[in-house]
C-alpha atoms as a PDB file:
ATOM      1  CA  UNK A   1       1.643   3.713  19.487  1.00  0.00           C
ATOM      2  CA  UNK A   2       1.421   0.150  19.564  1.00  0.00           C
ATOM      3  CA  UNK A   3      -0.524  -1.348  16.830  1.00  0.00           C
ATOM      4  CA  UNK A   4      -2.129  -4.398  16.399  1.00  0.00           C
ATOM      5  CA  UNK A   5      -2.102  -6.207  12.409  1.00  0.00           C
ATOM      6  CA  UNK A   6      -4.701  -8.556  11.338  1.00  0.00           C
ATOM      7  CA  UNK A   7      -3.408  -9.989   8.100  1.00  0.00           C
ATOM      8  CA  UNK A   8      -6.875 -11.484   7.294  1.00  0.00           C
ATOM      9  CA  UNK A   9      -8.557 -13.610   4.197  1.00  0.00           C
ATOM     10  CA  UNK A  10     -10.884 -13.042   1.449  1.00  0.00           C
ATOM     11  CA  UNK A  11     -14.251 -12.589   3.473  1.00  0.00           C
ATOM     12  CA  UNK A  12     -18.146 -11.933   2.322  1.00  0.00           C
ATOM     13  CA  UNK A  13     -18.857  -8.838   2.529  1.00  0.00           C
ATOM     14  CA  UNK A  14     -21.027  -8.693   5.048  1.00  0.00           C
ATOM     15  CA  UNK A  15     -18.352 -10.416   7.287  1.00  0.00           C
ATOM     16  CA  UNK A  16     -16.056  -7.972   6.044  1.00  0.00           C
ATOM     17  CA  UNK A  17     -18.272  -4.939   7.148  1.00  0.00           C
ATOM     18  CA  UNK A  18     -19.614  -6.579  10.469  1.00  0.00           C
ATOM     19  CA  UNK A  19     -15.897  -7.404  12.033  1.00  0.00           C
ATOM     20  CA  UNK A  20     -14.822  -3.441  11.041  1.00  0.00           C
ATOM     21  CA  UNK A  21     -17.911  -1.932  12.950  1.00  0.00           C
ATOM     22  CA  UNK A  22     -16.979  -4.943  16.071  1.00  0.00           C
ATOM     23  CA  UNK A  23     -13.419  -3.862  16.334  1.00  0.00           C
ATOM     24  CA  UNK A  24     -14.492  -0.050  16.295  1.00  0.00           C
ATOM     25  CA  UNK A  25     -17.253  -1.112  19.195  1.00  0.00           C
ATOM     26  CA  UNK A  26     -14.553  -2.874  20.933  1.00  0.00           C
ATOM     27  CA  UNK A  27     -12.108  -0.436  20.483  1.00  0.00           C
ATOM     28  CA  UNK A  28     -11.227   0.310  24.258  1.00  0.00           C
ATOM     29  CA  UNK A  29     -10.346  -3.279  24.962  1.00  0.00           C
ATOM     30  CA  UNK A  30      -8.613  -4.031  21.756  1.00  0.00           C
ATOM     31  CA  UNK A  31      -7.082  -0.878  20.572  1.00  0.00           C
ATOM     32  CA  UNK A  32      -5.587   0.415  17.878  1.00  0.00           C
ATOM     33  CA  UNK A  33      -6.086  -1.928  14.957  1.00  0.00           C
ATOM     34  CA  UNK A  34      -5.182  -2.693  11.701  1.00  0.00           C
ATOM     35  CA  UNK A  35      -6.780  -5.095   8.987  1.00  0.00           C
ATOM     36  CA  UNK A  36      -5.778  -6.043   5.825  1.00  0.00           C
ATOM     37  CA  UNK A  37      -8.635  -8.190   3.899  1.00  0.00           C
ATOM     38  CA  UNK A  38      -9.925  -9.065   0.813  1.00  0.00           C
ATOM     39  CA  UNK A  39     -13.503  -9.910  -0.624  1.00  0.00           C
ATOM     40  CA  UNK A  40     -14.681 -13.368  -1.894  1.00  0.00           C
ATOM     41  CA  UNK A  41     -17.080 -13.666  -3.589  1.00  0.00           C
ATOM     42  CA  UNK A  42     -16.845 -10.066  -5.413  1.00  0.00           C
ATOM     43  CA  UNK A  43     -18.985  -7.211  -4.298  1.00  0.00           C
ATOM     44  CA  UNK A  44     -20.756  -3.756  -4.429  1.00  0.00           C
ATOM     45  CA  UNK A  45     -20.300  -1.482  -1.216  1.00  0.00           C
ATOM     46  CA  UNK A  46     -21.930   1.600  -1.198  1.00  0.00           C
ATOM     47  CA  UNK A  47     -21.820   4.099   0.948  1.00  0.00           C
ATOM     48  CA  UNK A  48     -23.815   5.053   4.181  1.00  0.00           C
ATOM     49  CA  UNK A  49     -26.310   7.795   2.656  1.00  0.00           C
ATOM     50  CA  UNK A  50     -26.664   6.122  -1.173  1.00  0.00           C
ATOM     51  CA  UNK A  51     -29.589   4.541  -2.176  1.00  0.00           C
ATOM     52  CA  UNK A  52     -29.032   0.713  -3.647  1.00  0.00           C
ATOM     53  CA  UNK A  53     -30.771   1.193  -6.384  1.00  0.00           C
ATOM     54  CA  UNK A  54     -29.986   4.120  -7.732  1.00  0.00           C
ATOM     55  CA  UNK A  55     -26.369   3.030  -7.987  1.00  0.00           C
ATOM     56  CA  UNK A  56     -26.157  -0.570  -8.341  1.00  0.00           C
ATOM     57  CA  UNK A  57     -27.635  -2.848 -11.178  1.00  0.00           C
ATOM     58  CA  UNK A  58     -29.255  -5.473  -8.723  1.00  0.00           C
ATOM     59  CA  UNK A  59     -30.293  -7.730 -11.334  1.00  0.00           C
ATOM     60  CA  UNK A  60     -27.054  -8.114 -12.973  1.00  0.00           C
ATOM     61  CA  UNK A  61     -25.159  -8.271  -9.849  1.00  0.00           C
ATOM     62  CA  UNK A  62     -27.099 -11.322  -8.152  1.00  0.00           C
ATOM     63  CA  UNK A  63     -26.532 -12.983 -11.614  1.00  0.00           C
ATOM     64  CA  UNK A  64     -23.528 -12.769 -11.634  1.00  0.00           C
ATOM     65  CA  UNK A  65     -23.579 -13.579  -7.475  1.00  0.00           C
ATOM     66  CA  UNK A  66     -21.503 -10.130  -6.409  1.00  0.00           C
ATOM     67  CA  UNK A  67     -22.563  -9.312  -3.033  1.00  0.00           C
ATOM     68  CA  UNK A  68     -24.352  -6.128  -2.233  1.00  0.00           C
ATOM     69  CA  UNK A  69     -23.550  -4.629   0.686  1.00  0.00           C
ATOM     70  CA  UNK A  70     -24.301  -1.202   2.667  1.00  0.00           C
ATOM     71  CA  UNK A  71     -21.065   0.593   4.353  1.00  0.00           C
ATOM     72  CA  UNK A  72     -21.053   2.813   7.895  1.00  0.00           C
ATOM     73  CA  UNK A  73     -18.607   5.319   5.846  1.00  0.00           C
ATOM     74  CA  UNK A  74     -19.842   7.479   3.092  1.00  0.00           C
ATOM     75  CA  UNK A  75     -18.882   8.014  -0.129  1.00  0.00           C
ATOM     76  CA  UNK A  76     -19.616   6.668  -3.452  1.00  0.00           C
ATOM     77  CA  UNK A  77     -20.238   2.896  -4.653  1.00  0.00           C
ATOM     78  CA  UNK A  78     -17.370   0.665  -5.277  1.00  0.00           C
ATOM     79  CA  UNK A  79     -16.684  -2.425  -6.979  1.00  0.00           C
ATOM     80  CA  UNK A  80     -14.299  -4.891  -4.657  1.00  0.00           C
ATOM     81  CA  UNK A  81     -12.832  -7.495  -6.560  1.00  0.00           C
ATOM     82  CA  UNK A  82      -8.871  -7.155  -7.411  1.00  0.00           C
ATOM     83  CA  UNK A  83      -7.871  -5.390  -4.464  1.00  0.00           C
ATOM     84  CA  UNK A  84      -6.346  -5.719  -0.778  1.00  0.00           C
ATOM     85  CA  UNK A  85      -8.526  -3.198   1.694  1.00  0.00           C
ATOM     86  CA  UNK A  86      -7.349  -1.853   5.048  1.00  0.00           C
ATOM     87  CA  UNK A  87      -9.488  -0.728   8.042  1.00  0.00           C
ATOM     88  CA  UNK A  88      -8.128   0.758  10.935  1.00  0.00           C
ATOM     89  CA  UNK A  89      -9.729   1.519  14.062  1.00  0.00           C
ATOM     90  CA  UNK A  90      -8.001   4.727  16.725  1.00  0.00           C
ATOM     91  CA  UNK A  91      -9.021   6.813  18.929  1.00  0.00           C
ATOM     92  CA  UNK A  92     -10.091  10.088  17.415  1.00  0.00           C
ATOM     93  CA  UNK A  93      -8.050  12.110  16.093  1.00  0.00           C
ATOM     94  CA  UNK A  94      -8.716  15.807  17.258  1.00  0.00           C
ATOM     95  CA  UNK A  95      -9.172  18.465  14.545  1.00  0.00           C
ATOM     96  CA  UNK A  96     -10.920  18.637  10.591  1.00  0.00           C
ATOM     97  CA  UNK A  97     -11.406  15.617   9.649  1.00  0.00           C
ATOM     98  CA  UNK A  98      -9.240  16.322   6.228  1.00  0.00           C
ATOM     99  CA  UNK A  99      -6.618  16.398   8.597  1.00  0.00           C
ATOM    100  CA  UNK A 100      -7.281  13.037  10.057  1.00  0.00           C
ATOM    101  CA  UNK A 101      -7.788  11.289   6.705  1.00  0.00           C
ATOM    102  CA  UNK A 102      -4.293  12.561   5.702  1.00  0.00           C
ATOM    103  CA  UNK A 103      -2.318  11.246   8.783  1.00  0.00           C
ATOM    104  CA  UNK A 104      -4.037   7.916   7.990  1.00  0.00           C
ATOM    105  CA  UNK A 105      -3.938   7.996   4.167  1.00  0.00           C
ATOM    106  CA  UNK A 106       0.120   8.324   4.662  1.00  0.00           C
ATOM    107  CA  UNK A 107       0.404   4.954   5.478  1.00  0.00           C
ATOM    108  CA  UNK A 108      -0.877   3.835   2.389  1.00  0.00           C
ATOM    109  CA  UNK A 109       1.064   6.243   0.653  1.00  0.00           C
ATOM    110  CA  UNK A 110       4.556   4.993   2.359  1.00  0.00           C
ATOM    111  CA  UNK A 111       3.734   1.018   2.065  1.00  0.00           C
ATOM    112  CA  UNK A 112       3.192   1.705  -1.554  1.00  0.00           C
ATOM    113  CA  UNK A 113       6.397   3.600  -2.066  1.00  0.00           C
ATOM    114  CA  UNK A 114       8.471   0.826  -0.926  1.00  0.00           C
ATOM    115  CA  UNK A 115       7.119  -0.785  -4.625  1.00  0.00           C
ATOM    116  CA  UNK A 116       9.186   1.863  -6.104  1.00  0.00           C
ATOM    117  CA  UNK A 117       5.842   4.307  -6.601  1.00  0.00           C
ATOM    118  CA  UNK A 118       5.343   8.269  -6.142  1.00  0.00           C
ATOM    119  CA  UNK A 119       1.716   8.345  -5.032  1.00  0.00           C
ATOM    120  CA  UNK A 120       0.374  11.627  -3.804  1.00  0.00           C
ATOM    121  CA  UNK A 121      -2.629  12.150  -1.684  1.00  0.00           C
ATOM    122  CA  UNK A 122      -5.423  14.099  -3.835  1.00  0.00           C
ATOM    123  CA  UNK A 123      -8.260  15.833  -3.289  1.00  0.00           C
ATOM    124  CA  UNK A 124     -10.258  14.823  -0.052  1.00  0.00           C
ATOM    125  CA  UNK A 125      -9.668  10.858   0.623  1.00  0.00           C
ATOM    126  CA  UNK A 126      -7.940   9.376  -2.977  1.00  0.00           C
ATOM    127  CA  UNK A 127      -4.494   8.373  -3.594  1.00  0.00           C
ATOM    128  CA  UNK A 128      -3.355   8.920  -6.903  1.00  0.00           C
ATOM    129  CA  UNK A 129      -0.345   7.390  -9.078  1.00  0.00           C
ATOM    130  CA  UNK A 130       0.972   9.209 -12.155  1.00  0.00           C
ATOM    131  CA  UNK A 131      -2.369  11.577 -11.806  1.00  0.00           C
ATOM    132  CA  UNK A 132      -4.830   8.625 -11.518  1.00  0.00           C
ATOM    133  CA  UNK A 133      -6.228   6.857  -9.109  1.00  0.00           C
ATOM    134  CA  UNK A 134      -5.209   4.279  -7.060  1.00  0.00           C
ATOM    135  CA  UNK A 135      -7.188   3.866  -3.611  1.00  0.00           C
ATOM    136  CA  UNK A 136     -10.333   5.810  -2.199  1.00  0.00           C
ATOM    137  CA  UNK A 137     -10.738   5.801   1.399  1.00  0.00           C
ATOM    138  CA  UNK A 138     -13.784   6.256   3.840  1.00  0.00           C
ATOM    139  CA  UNK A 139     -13.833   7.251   7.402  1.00  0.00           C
ATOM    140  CA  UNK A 140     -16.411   7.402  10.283  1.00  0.00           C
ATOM    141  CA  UNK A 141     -16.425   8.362  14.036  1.00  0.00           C
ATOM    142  CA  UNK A 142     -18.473   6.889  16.112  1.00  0.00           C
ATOM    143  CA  UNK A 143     -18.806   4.571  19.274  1.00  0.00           C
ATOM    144  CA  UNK A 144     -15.946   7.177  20.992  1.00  0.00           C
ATOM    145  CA  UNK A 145     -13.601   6.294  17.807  1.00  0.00           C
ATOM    146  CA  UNK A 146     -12.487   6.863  14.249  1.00  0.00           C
ATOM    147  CA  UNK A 147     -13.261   3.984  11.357  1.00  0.00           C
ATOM    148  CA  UNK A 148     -11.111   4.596   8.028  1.00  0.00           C
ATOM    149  CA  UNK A 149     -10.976   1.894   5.346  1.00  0.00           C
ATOM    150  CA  UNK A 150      -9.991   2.201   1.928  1.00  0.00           C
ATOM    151  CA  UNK A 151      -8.866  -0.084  -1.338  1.00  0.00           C
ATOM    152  CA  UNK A 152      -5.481  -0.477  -2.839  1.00  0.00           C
ATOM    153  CA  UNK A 153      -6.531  -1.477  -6.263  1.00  0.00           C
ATOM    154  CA  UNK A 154      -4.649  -4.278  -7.328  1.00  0.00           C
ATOM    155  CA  UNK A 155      -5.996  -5.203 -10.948  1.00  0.00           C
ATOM    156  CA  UNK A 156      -9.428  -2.827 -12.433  1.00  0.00           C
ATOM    157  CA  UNK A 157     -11.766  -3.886 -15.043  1.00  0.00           C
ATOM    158  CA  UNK A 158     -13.501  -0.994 -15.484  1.00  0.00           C
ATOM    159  CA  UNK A 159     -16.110  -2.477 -18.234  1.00  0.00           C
ATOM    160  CA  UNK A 160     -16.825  -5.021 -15.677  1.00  0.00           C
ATOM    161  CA  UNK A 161     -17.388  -2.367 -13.230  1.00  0.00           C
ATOM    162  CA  UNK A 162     -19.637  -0.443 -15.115  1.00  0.00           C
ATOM    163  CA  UNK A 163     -21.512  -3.907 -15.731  1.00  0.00           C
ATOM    164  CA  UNK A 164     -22.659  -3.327 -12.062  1.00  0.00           C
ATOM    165  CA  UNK A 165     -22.509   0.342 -11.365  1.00  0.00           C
ATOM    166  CA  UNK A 166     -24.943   2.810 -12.595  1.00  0.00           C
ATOM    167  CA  UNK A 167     -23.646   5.462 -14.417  1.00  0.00           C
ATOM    168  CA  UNK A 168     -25.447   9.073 -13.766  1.00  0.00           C
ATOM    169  CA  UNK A 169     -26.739  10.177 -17.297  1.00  0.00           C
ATOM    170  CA  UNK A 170     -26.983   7.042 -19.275  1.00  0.00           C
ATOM    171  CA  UNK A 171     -26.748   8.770 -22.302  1.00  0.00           C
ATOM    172  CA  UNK A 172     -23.043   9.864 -21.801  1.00  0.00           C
ATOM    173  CA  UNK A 173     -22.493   6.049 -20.643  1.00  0.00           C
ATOM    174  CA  UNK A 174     -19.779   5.552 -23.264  1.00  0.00           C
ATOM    175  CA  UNK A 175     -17.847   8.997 -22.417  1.00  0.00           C
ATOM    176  CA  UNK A 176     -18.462   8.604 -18.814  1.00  0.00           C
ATOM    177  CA  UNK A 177     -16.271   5.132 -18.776  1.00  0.00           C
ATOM    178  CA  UNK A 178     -13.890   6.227 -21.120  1.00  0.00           C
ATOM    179  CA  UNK A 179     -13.311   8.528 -18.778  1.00  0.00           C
ATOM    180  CA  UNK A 180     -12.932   6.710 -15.849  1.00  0.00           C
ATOM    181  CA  UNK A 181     -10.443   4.621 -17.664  1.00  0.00           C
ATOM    182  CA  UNK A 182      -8.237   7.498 -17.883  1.00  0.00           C
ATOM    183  CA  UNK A 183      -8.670   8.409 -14.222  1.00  0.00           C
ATOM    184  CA  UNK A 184      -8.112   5.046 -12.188  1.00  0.00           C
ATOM    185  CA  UNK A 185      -4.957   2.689 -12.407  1.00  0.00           C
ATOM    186  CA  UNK A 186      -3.667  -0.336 -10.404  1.00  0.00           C
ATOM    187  CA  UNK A 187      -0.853  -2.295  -9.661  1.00  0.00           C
ATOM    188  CA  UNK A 188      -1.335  -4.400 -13.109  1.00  0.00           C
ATOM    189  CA  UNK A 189      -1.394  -1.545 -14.808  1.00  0.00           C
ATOM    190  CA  UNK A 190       1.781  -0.057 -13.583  1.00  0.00           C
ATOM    191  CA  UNK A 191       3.440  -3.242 -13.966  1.00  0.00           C
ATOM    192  CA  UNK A 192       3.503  -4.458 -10.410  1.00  0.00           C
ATOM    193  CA  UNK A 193       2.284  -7.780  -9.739  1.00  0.00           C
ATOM    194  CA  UNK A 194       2.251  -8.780  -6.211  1.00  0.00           C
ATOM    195  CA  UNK A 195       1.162 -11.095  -4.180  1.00  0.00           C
ATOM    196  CA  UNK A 196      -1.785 -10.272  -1.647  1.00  0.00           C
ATOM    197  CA  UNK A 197       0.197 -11.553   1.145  1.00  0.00           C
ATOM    198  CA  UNK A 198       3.209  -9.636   0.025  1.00  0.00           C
ATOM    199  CA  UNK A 199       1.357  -6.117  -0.077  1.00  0.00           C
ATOM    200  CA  UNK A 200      -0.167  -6.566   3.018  1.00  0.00           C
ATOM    201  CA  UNK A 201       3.294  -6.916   4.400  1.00  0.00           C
ATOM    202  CA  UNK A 202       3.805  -3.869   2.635  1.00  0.00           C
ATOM    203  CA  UNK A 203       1.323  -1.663   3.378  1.00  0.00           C
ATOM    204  CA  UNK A 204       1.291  -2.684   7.171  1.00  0.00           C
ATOM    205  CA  UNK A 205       4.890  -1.421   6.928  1.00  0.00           C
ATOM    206  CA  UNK A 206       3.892   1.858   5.545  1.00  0.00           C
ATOM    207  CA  UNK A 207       1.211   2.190   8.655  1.00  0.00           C
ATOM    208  CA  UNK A 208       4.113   1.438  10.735  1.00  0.00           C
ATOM    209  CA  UNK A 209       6.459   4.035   9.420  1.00  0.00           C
ATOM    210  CA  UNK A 210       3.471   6.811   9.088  1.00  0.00           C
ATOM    211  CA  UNK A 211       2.095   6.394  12.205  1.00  0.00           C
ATOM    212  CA  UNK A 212       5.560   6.261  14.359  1.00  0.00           C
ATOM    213  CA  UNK A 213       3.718   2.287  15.792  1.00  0.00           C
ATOM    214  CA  UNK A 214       5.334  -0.554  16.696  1.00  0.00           C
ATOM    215  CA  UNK A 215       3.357  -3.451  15.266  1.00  0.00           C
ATOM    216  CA  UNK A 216       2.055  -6.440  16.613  1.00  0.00           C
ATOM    217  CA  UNK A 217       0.144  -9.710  14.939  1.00  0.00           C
ATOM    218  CA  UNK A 218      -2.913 -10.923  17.260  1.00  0.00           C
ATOM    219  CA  UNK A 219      -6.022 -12.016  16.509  1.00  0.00           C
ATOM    220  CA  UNK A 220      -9.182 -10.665  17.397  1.00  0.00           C
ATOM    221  CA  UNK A 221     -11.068 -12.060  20.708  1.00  0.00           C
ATOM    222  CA  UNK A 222     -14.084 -14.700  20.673  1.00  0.00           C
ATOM    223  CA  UNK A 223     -15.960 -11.764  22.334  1.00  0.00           C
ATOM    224  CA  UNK A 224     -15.202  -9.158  19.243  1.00  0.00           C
ATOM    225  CA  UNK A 225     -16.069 -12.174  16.513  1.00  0.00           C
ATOM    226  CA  UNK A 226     -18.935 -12.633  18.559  1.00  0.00           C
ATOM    227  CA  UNK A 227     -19.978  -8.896  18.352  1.00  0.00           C
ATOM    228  CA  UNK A 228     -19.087  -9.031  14.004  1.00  0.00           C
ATOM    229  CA  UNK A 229     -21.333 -12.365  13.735  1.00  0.00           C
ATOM    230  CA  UNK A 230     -23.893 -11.085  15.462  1.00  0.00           C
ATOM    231  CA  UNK A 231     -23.646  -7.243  12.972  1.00  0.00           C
ATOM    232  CA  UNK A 232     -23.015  -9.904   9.837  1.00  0.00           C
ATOM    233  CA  UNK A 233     -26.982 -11.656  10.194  1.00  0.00           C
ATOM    234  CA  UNK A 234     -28.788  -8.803  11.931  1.00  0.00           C
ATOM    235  CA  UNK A 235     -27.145  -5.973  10.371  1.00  0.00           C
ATOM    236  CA  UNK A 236     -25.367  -6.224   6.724  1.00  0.00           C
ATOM    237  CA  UNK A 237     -26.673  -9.564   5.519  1.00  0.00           C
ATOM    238  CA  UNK A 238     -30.379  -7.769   5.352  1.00  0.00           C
ATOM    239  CA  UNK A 239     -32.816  -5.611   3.090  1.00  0.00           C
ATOM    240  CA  UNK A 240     -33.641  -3.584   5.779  1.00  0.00           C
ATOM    241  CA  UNK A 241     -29.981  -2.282   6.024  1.00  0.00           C
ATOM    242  CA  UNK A 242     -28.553  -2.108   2.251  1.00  0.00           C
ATOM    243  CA  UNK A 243     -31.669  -1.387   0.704  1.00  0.00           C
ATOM    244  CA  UNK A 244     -32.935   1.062   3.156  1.00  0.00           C
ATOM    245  CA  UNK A 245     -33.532   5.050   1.609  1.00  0.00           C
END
């Protein structure tokens, strides 16, 4: 397979979430593709069938000016702030879908073993370290392809999170962080501290290896920016999207 890398910058988020949807619209004249990206300023993505509200702490988050932003991938909400995500775009994969988020989740799984790490794939799309975890990943198919992304968690401040995210029974607030503290780790936390640009080397390498690809760097065409700007202002930069039921 060859494989195209996009070793990209810390983005808004609804830049971020427009160029992923372009390159998986474009994906028959780009192929497969691989981008490595941060967020700046922080932000809340939640996924495709949440509701805002329910999980998010609007007030607090435009205070503190964290972007809200709605994904095209389920799962739950998550906090992007210390981390390096990937999104890659293929064809789809034929089979379960469990299947195809473990072929994809290994190259994760191999970039961060070359930091001298055991991770283990667990449960349906997380990647845990030491029993806790360390990435969650997301995947949709759509447009004739397959959308994954997920977050290598760099640094966590779960307090801060929790500042943000709605917890489900407020009156177990307390427990319910204490136990997520127990759960989730990062980098830091294991006593790894890279460099962005350094782990994006890394975990492009691990996509590389898992995926049997030869890699190649090349940016992405006016025509495909074009397409993101355009899902950016009409698309994830409204109420009508991220605040939609």
């Amino acid at each position: 397979m060859e494989l195209r890398v996009i070793y990209d910058t810390h983005r808004r988020a609804f830049e971020n979430m427009g160029i992923d949807e372009a390159m998986l619209i474009h994906l028959k004249e780009i192929g497969p593709t691989l981008r490595l990206y941060g967020w700046n300023p922080p932000a809340v993505s939640i996924g495709y069938f949440q509701s805002m509200e329910e999980e998010v702490d609007v007030d607090n988050a435009r205070k503190l000016g964290v972007n809200l932003v709605r994904r095209i991938t389920g799962g739950g909400a998550v906090y992007h702030k210390w981390e390096l995500t990937y999104s890659i775009i293929l064809p789809e994969i034929k089979g379960r879908i469990l299947d195809s988020y473990k072929i994809i989740e290994r190259g994760v799984v191999e970039g961060l073993k070359t930091l001298g790490l055991e991770p283990k794939m667990v449960g349906i799309n997380d990647i845990a370290v030491n029993g806790k975890k360390i990435s969650g990943n997301a995947q949709t198919r759509k447009y004739g392809g397959l959308l994954q992304h997920g977050t290598i968690l760099m640094n966590v401040d779960v307090d801060e999170m929790f500042s943000l995210l709605k917890v489900p029974d407020e009156k177990l607030r307390d427990k319910h962080i204490q136990n997520v503290k127990h759960r989730v780790t990062s980098l830091h936390h294991l006593g790894i501290d890279v460099e962005f640009e350094e782990l994006q080397k890394r975990i492009a390498e691990g996509f590389k290896y898992a995926l049997n690809a030869n890699l190649y760097e090349e940016e992405l065409s006016s025509e495909v920016m074009a397409t993101a700007k355009d899902l950016e202002v009409n698309k994830y930069a409204t109420r009508e999207w991220n605040f939609r039921r």
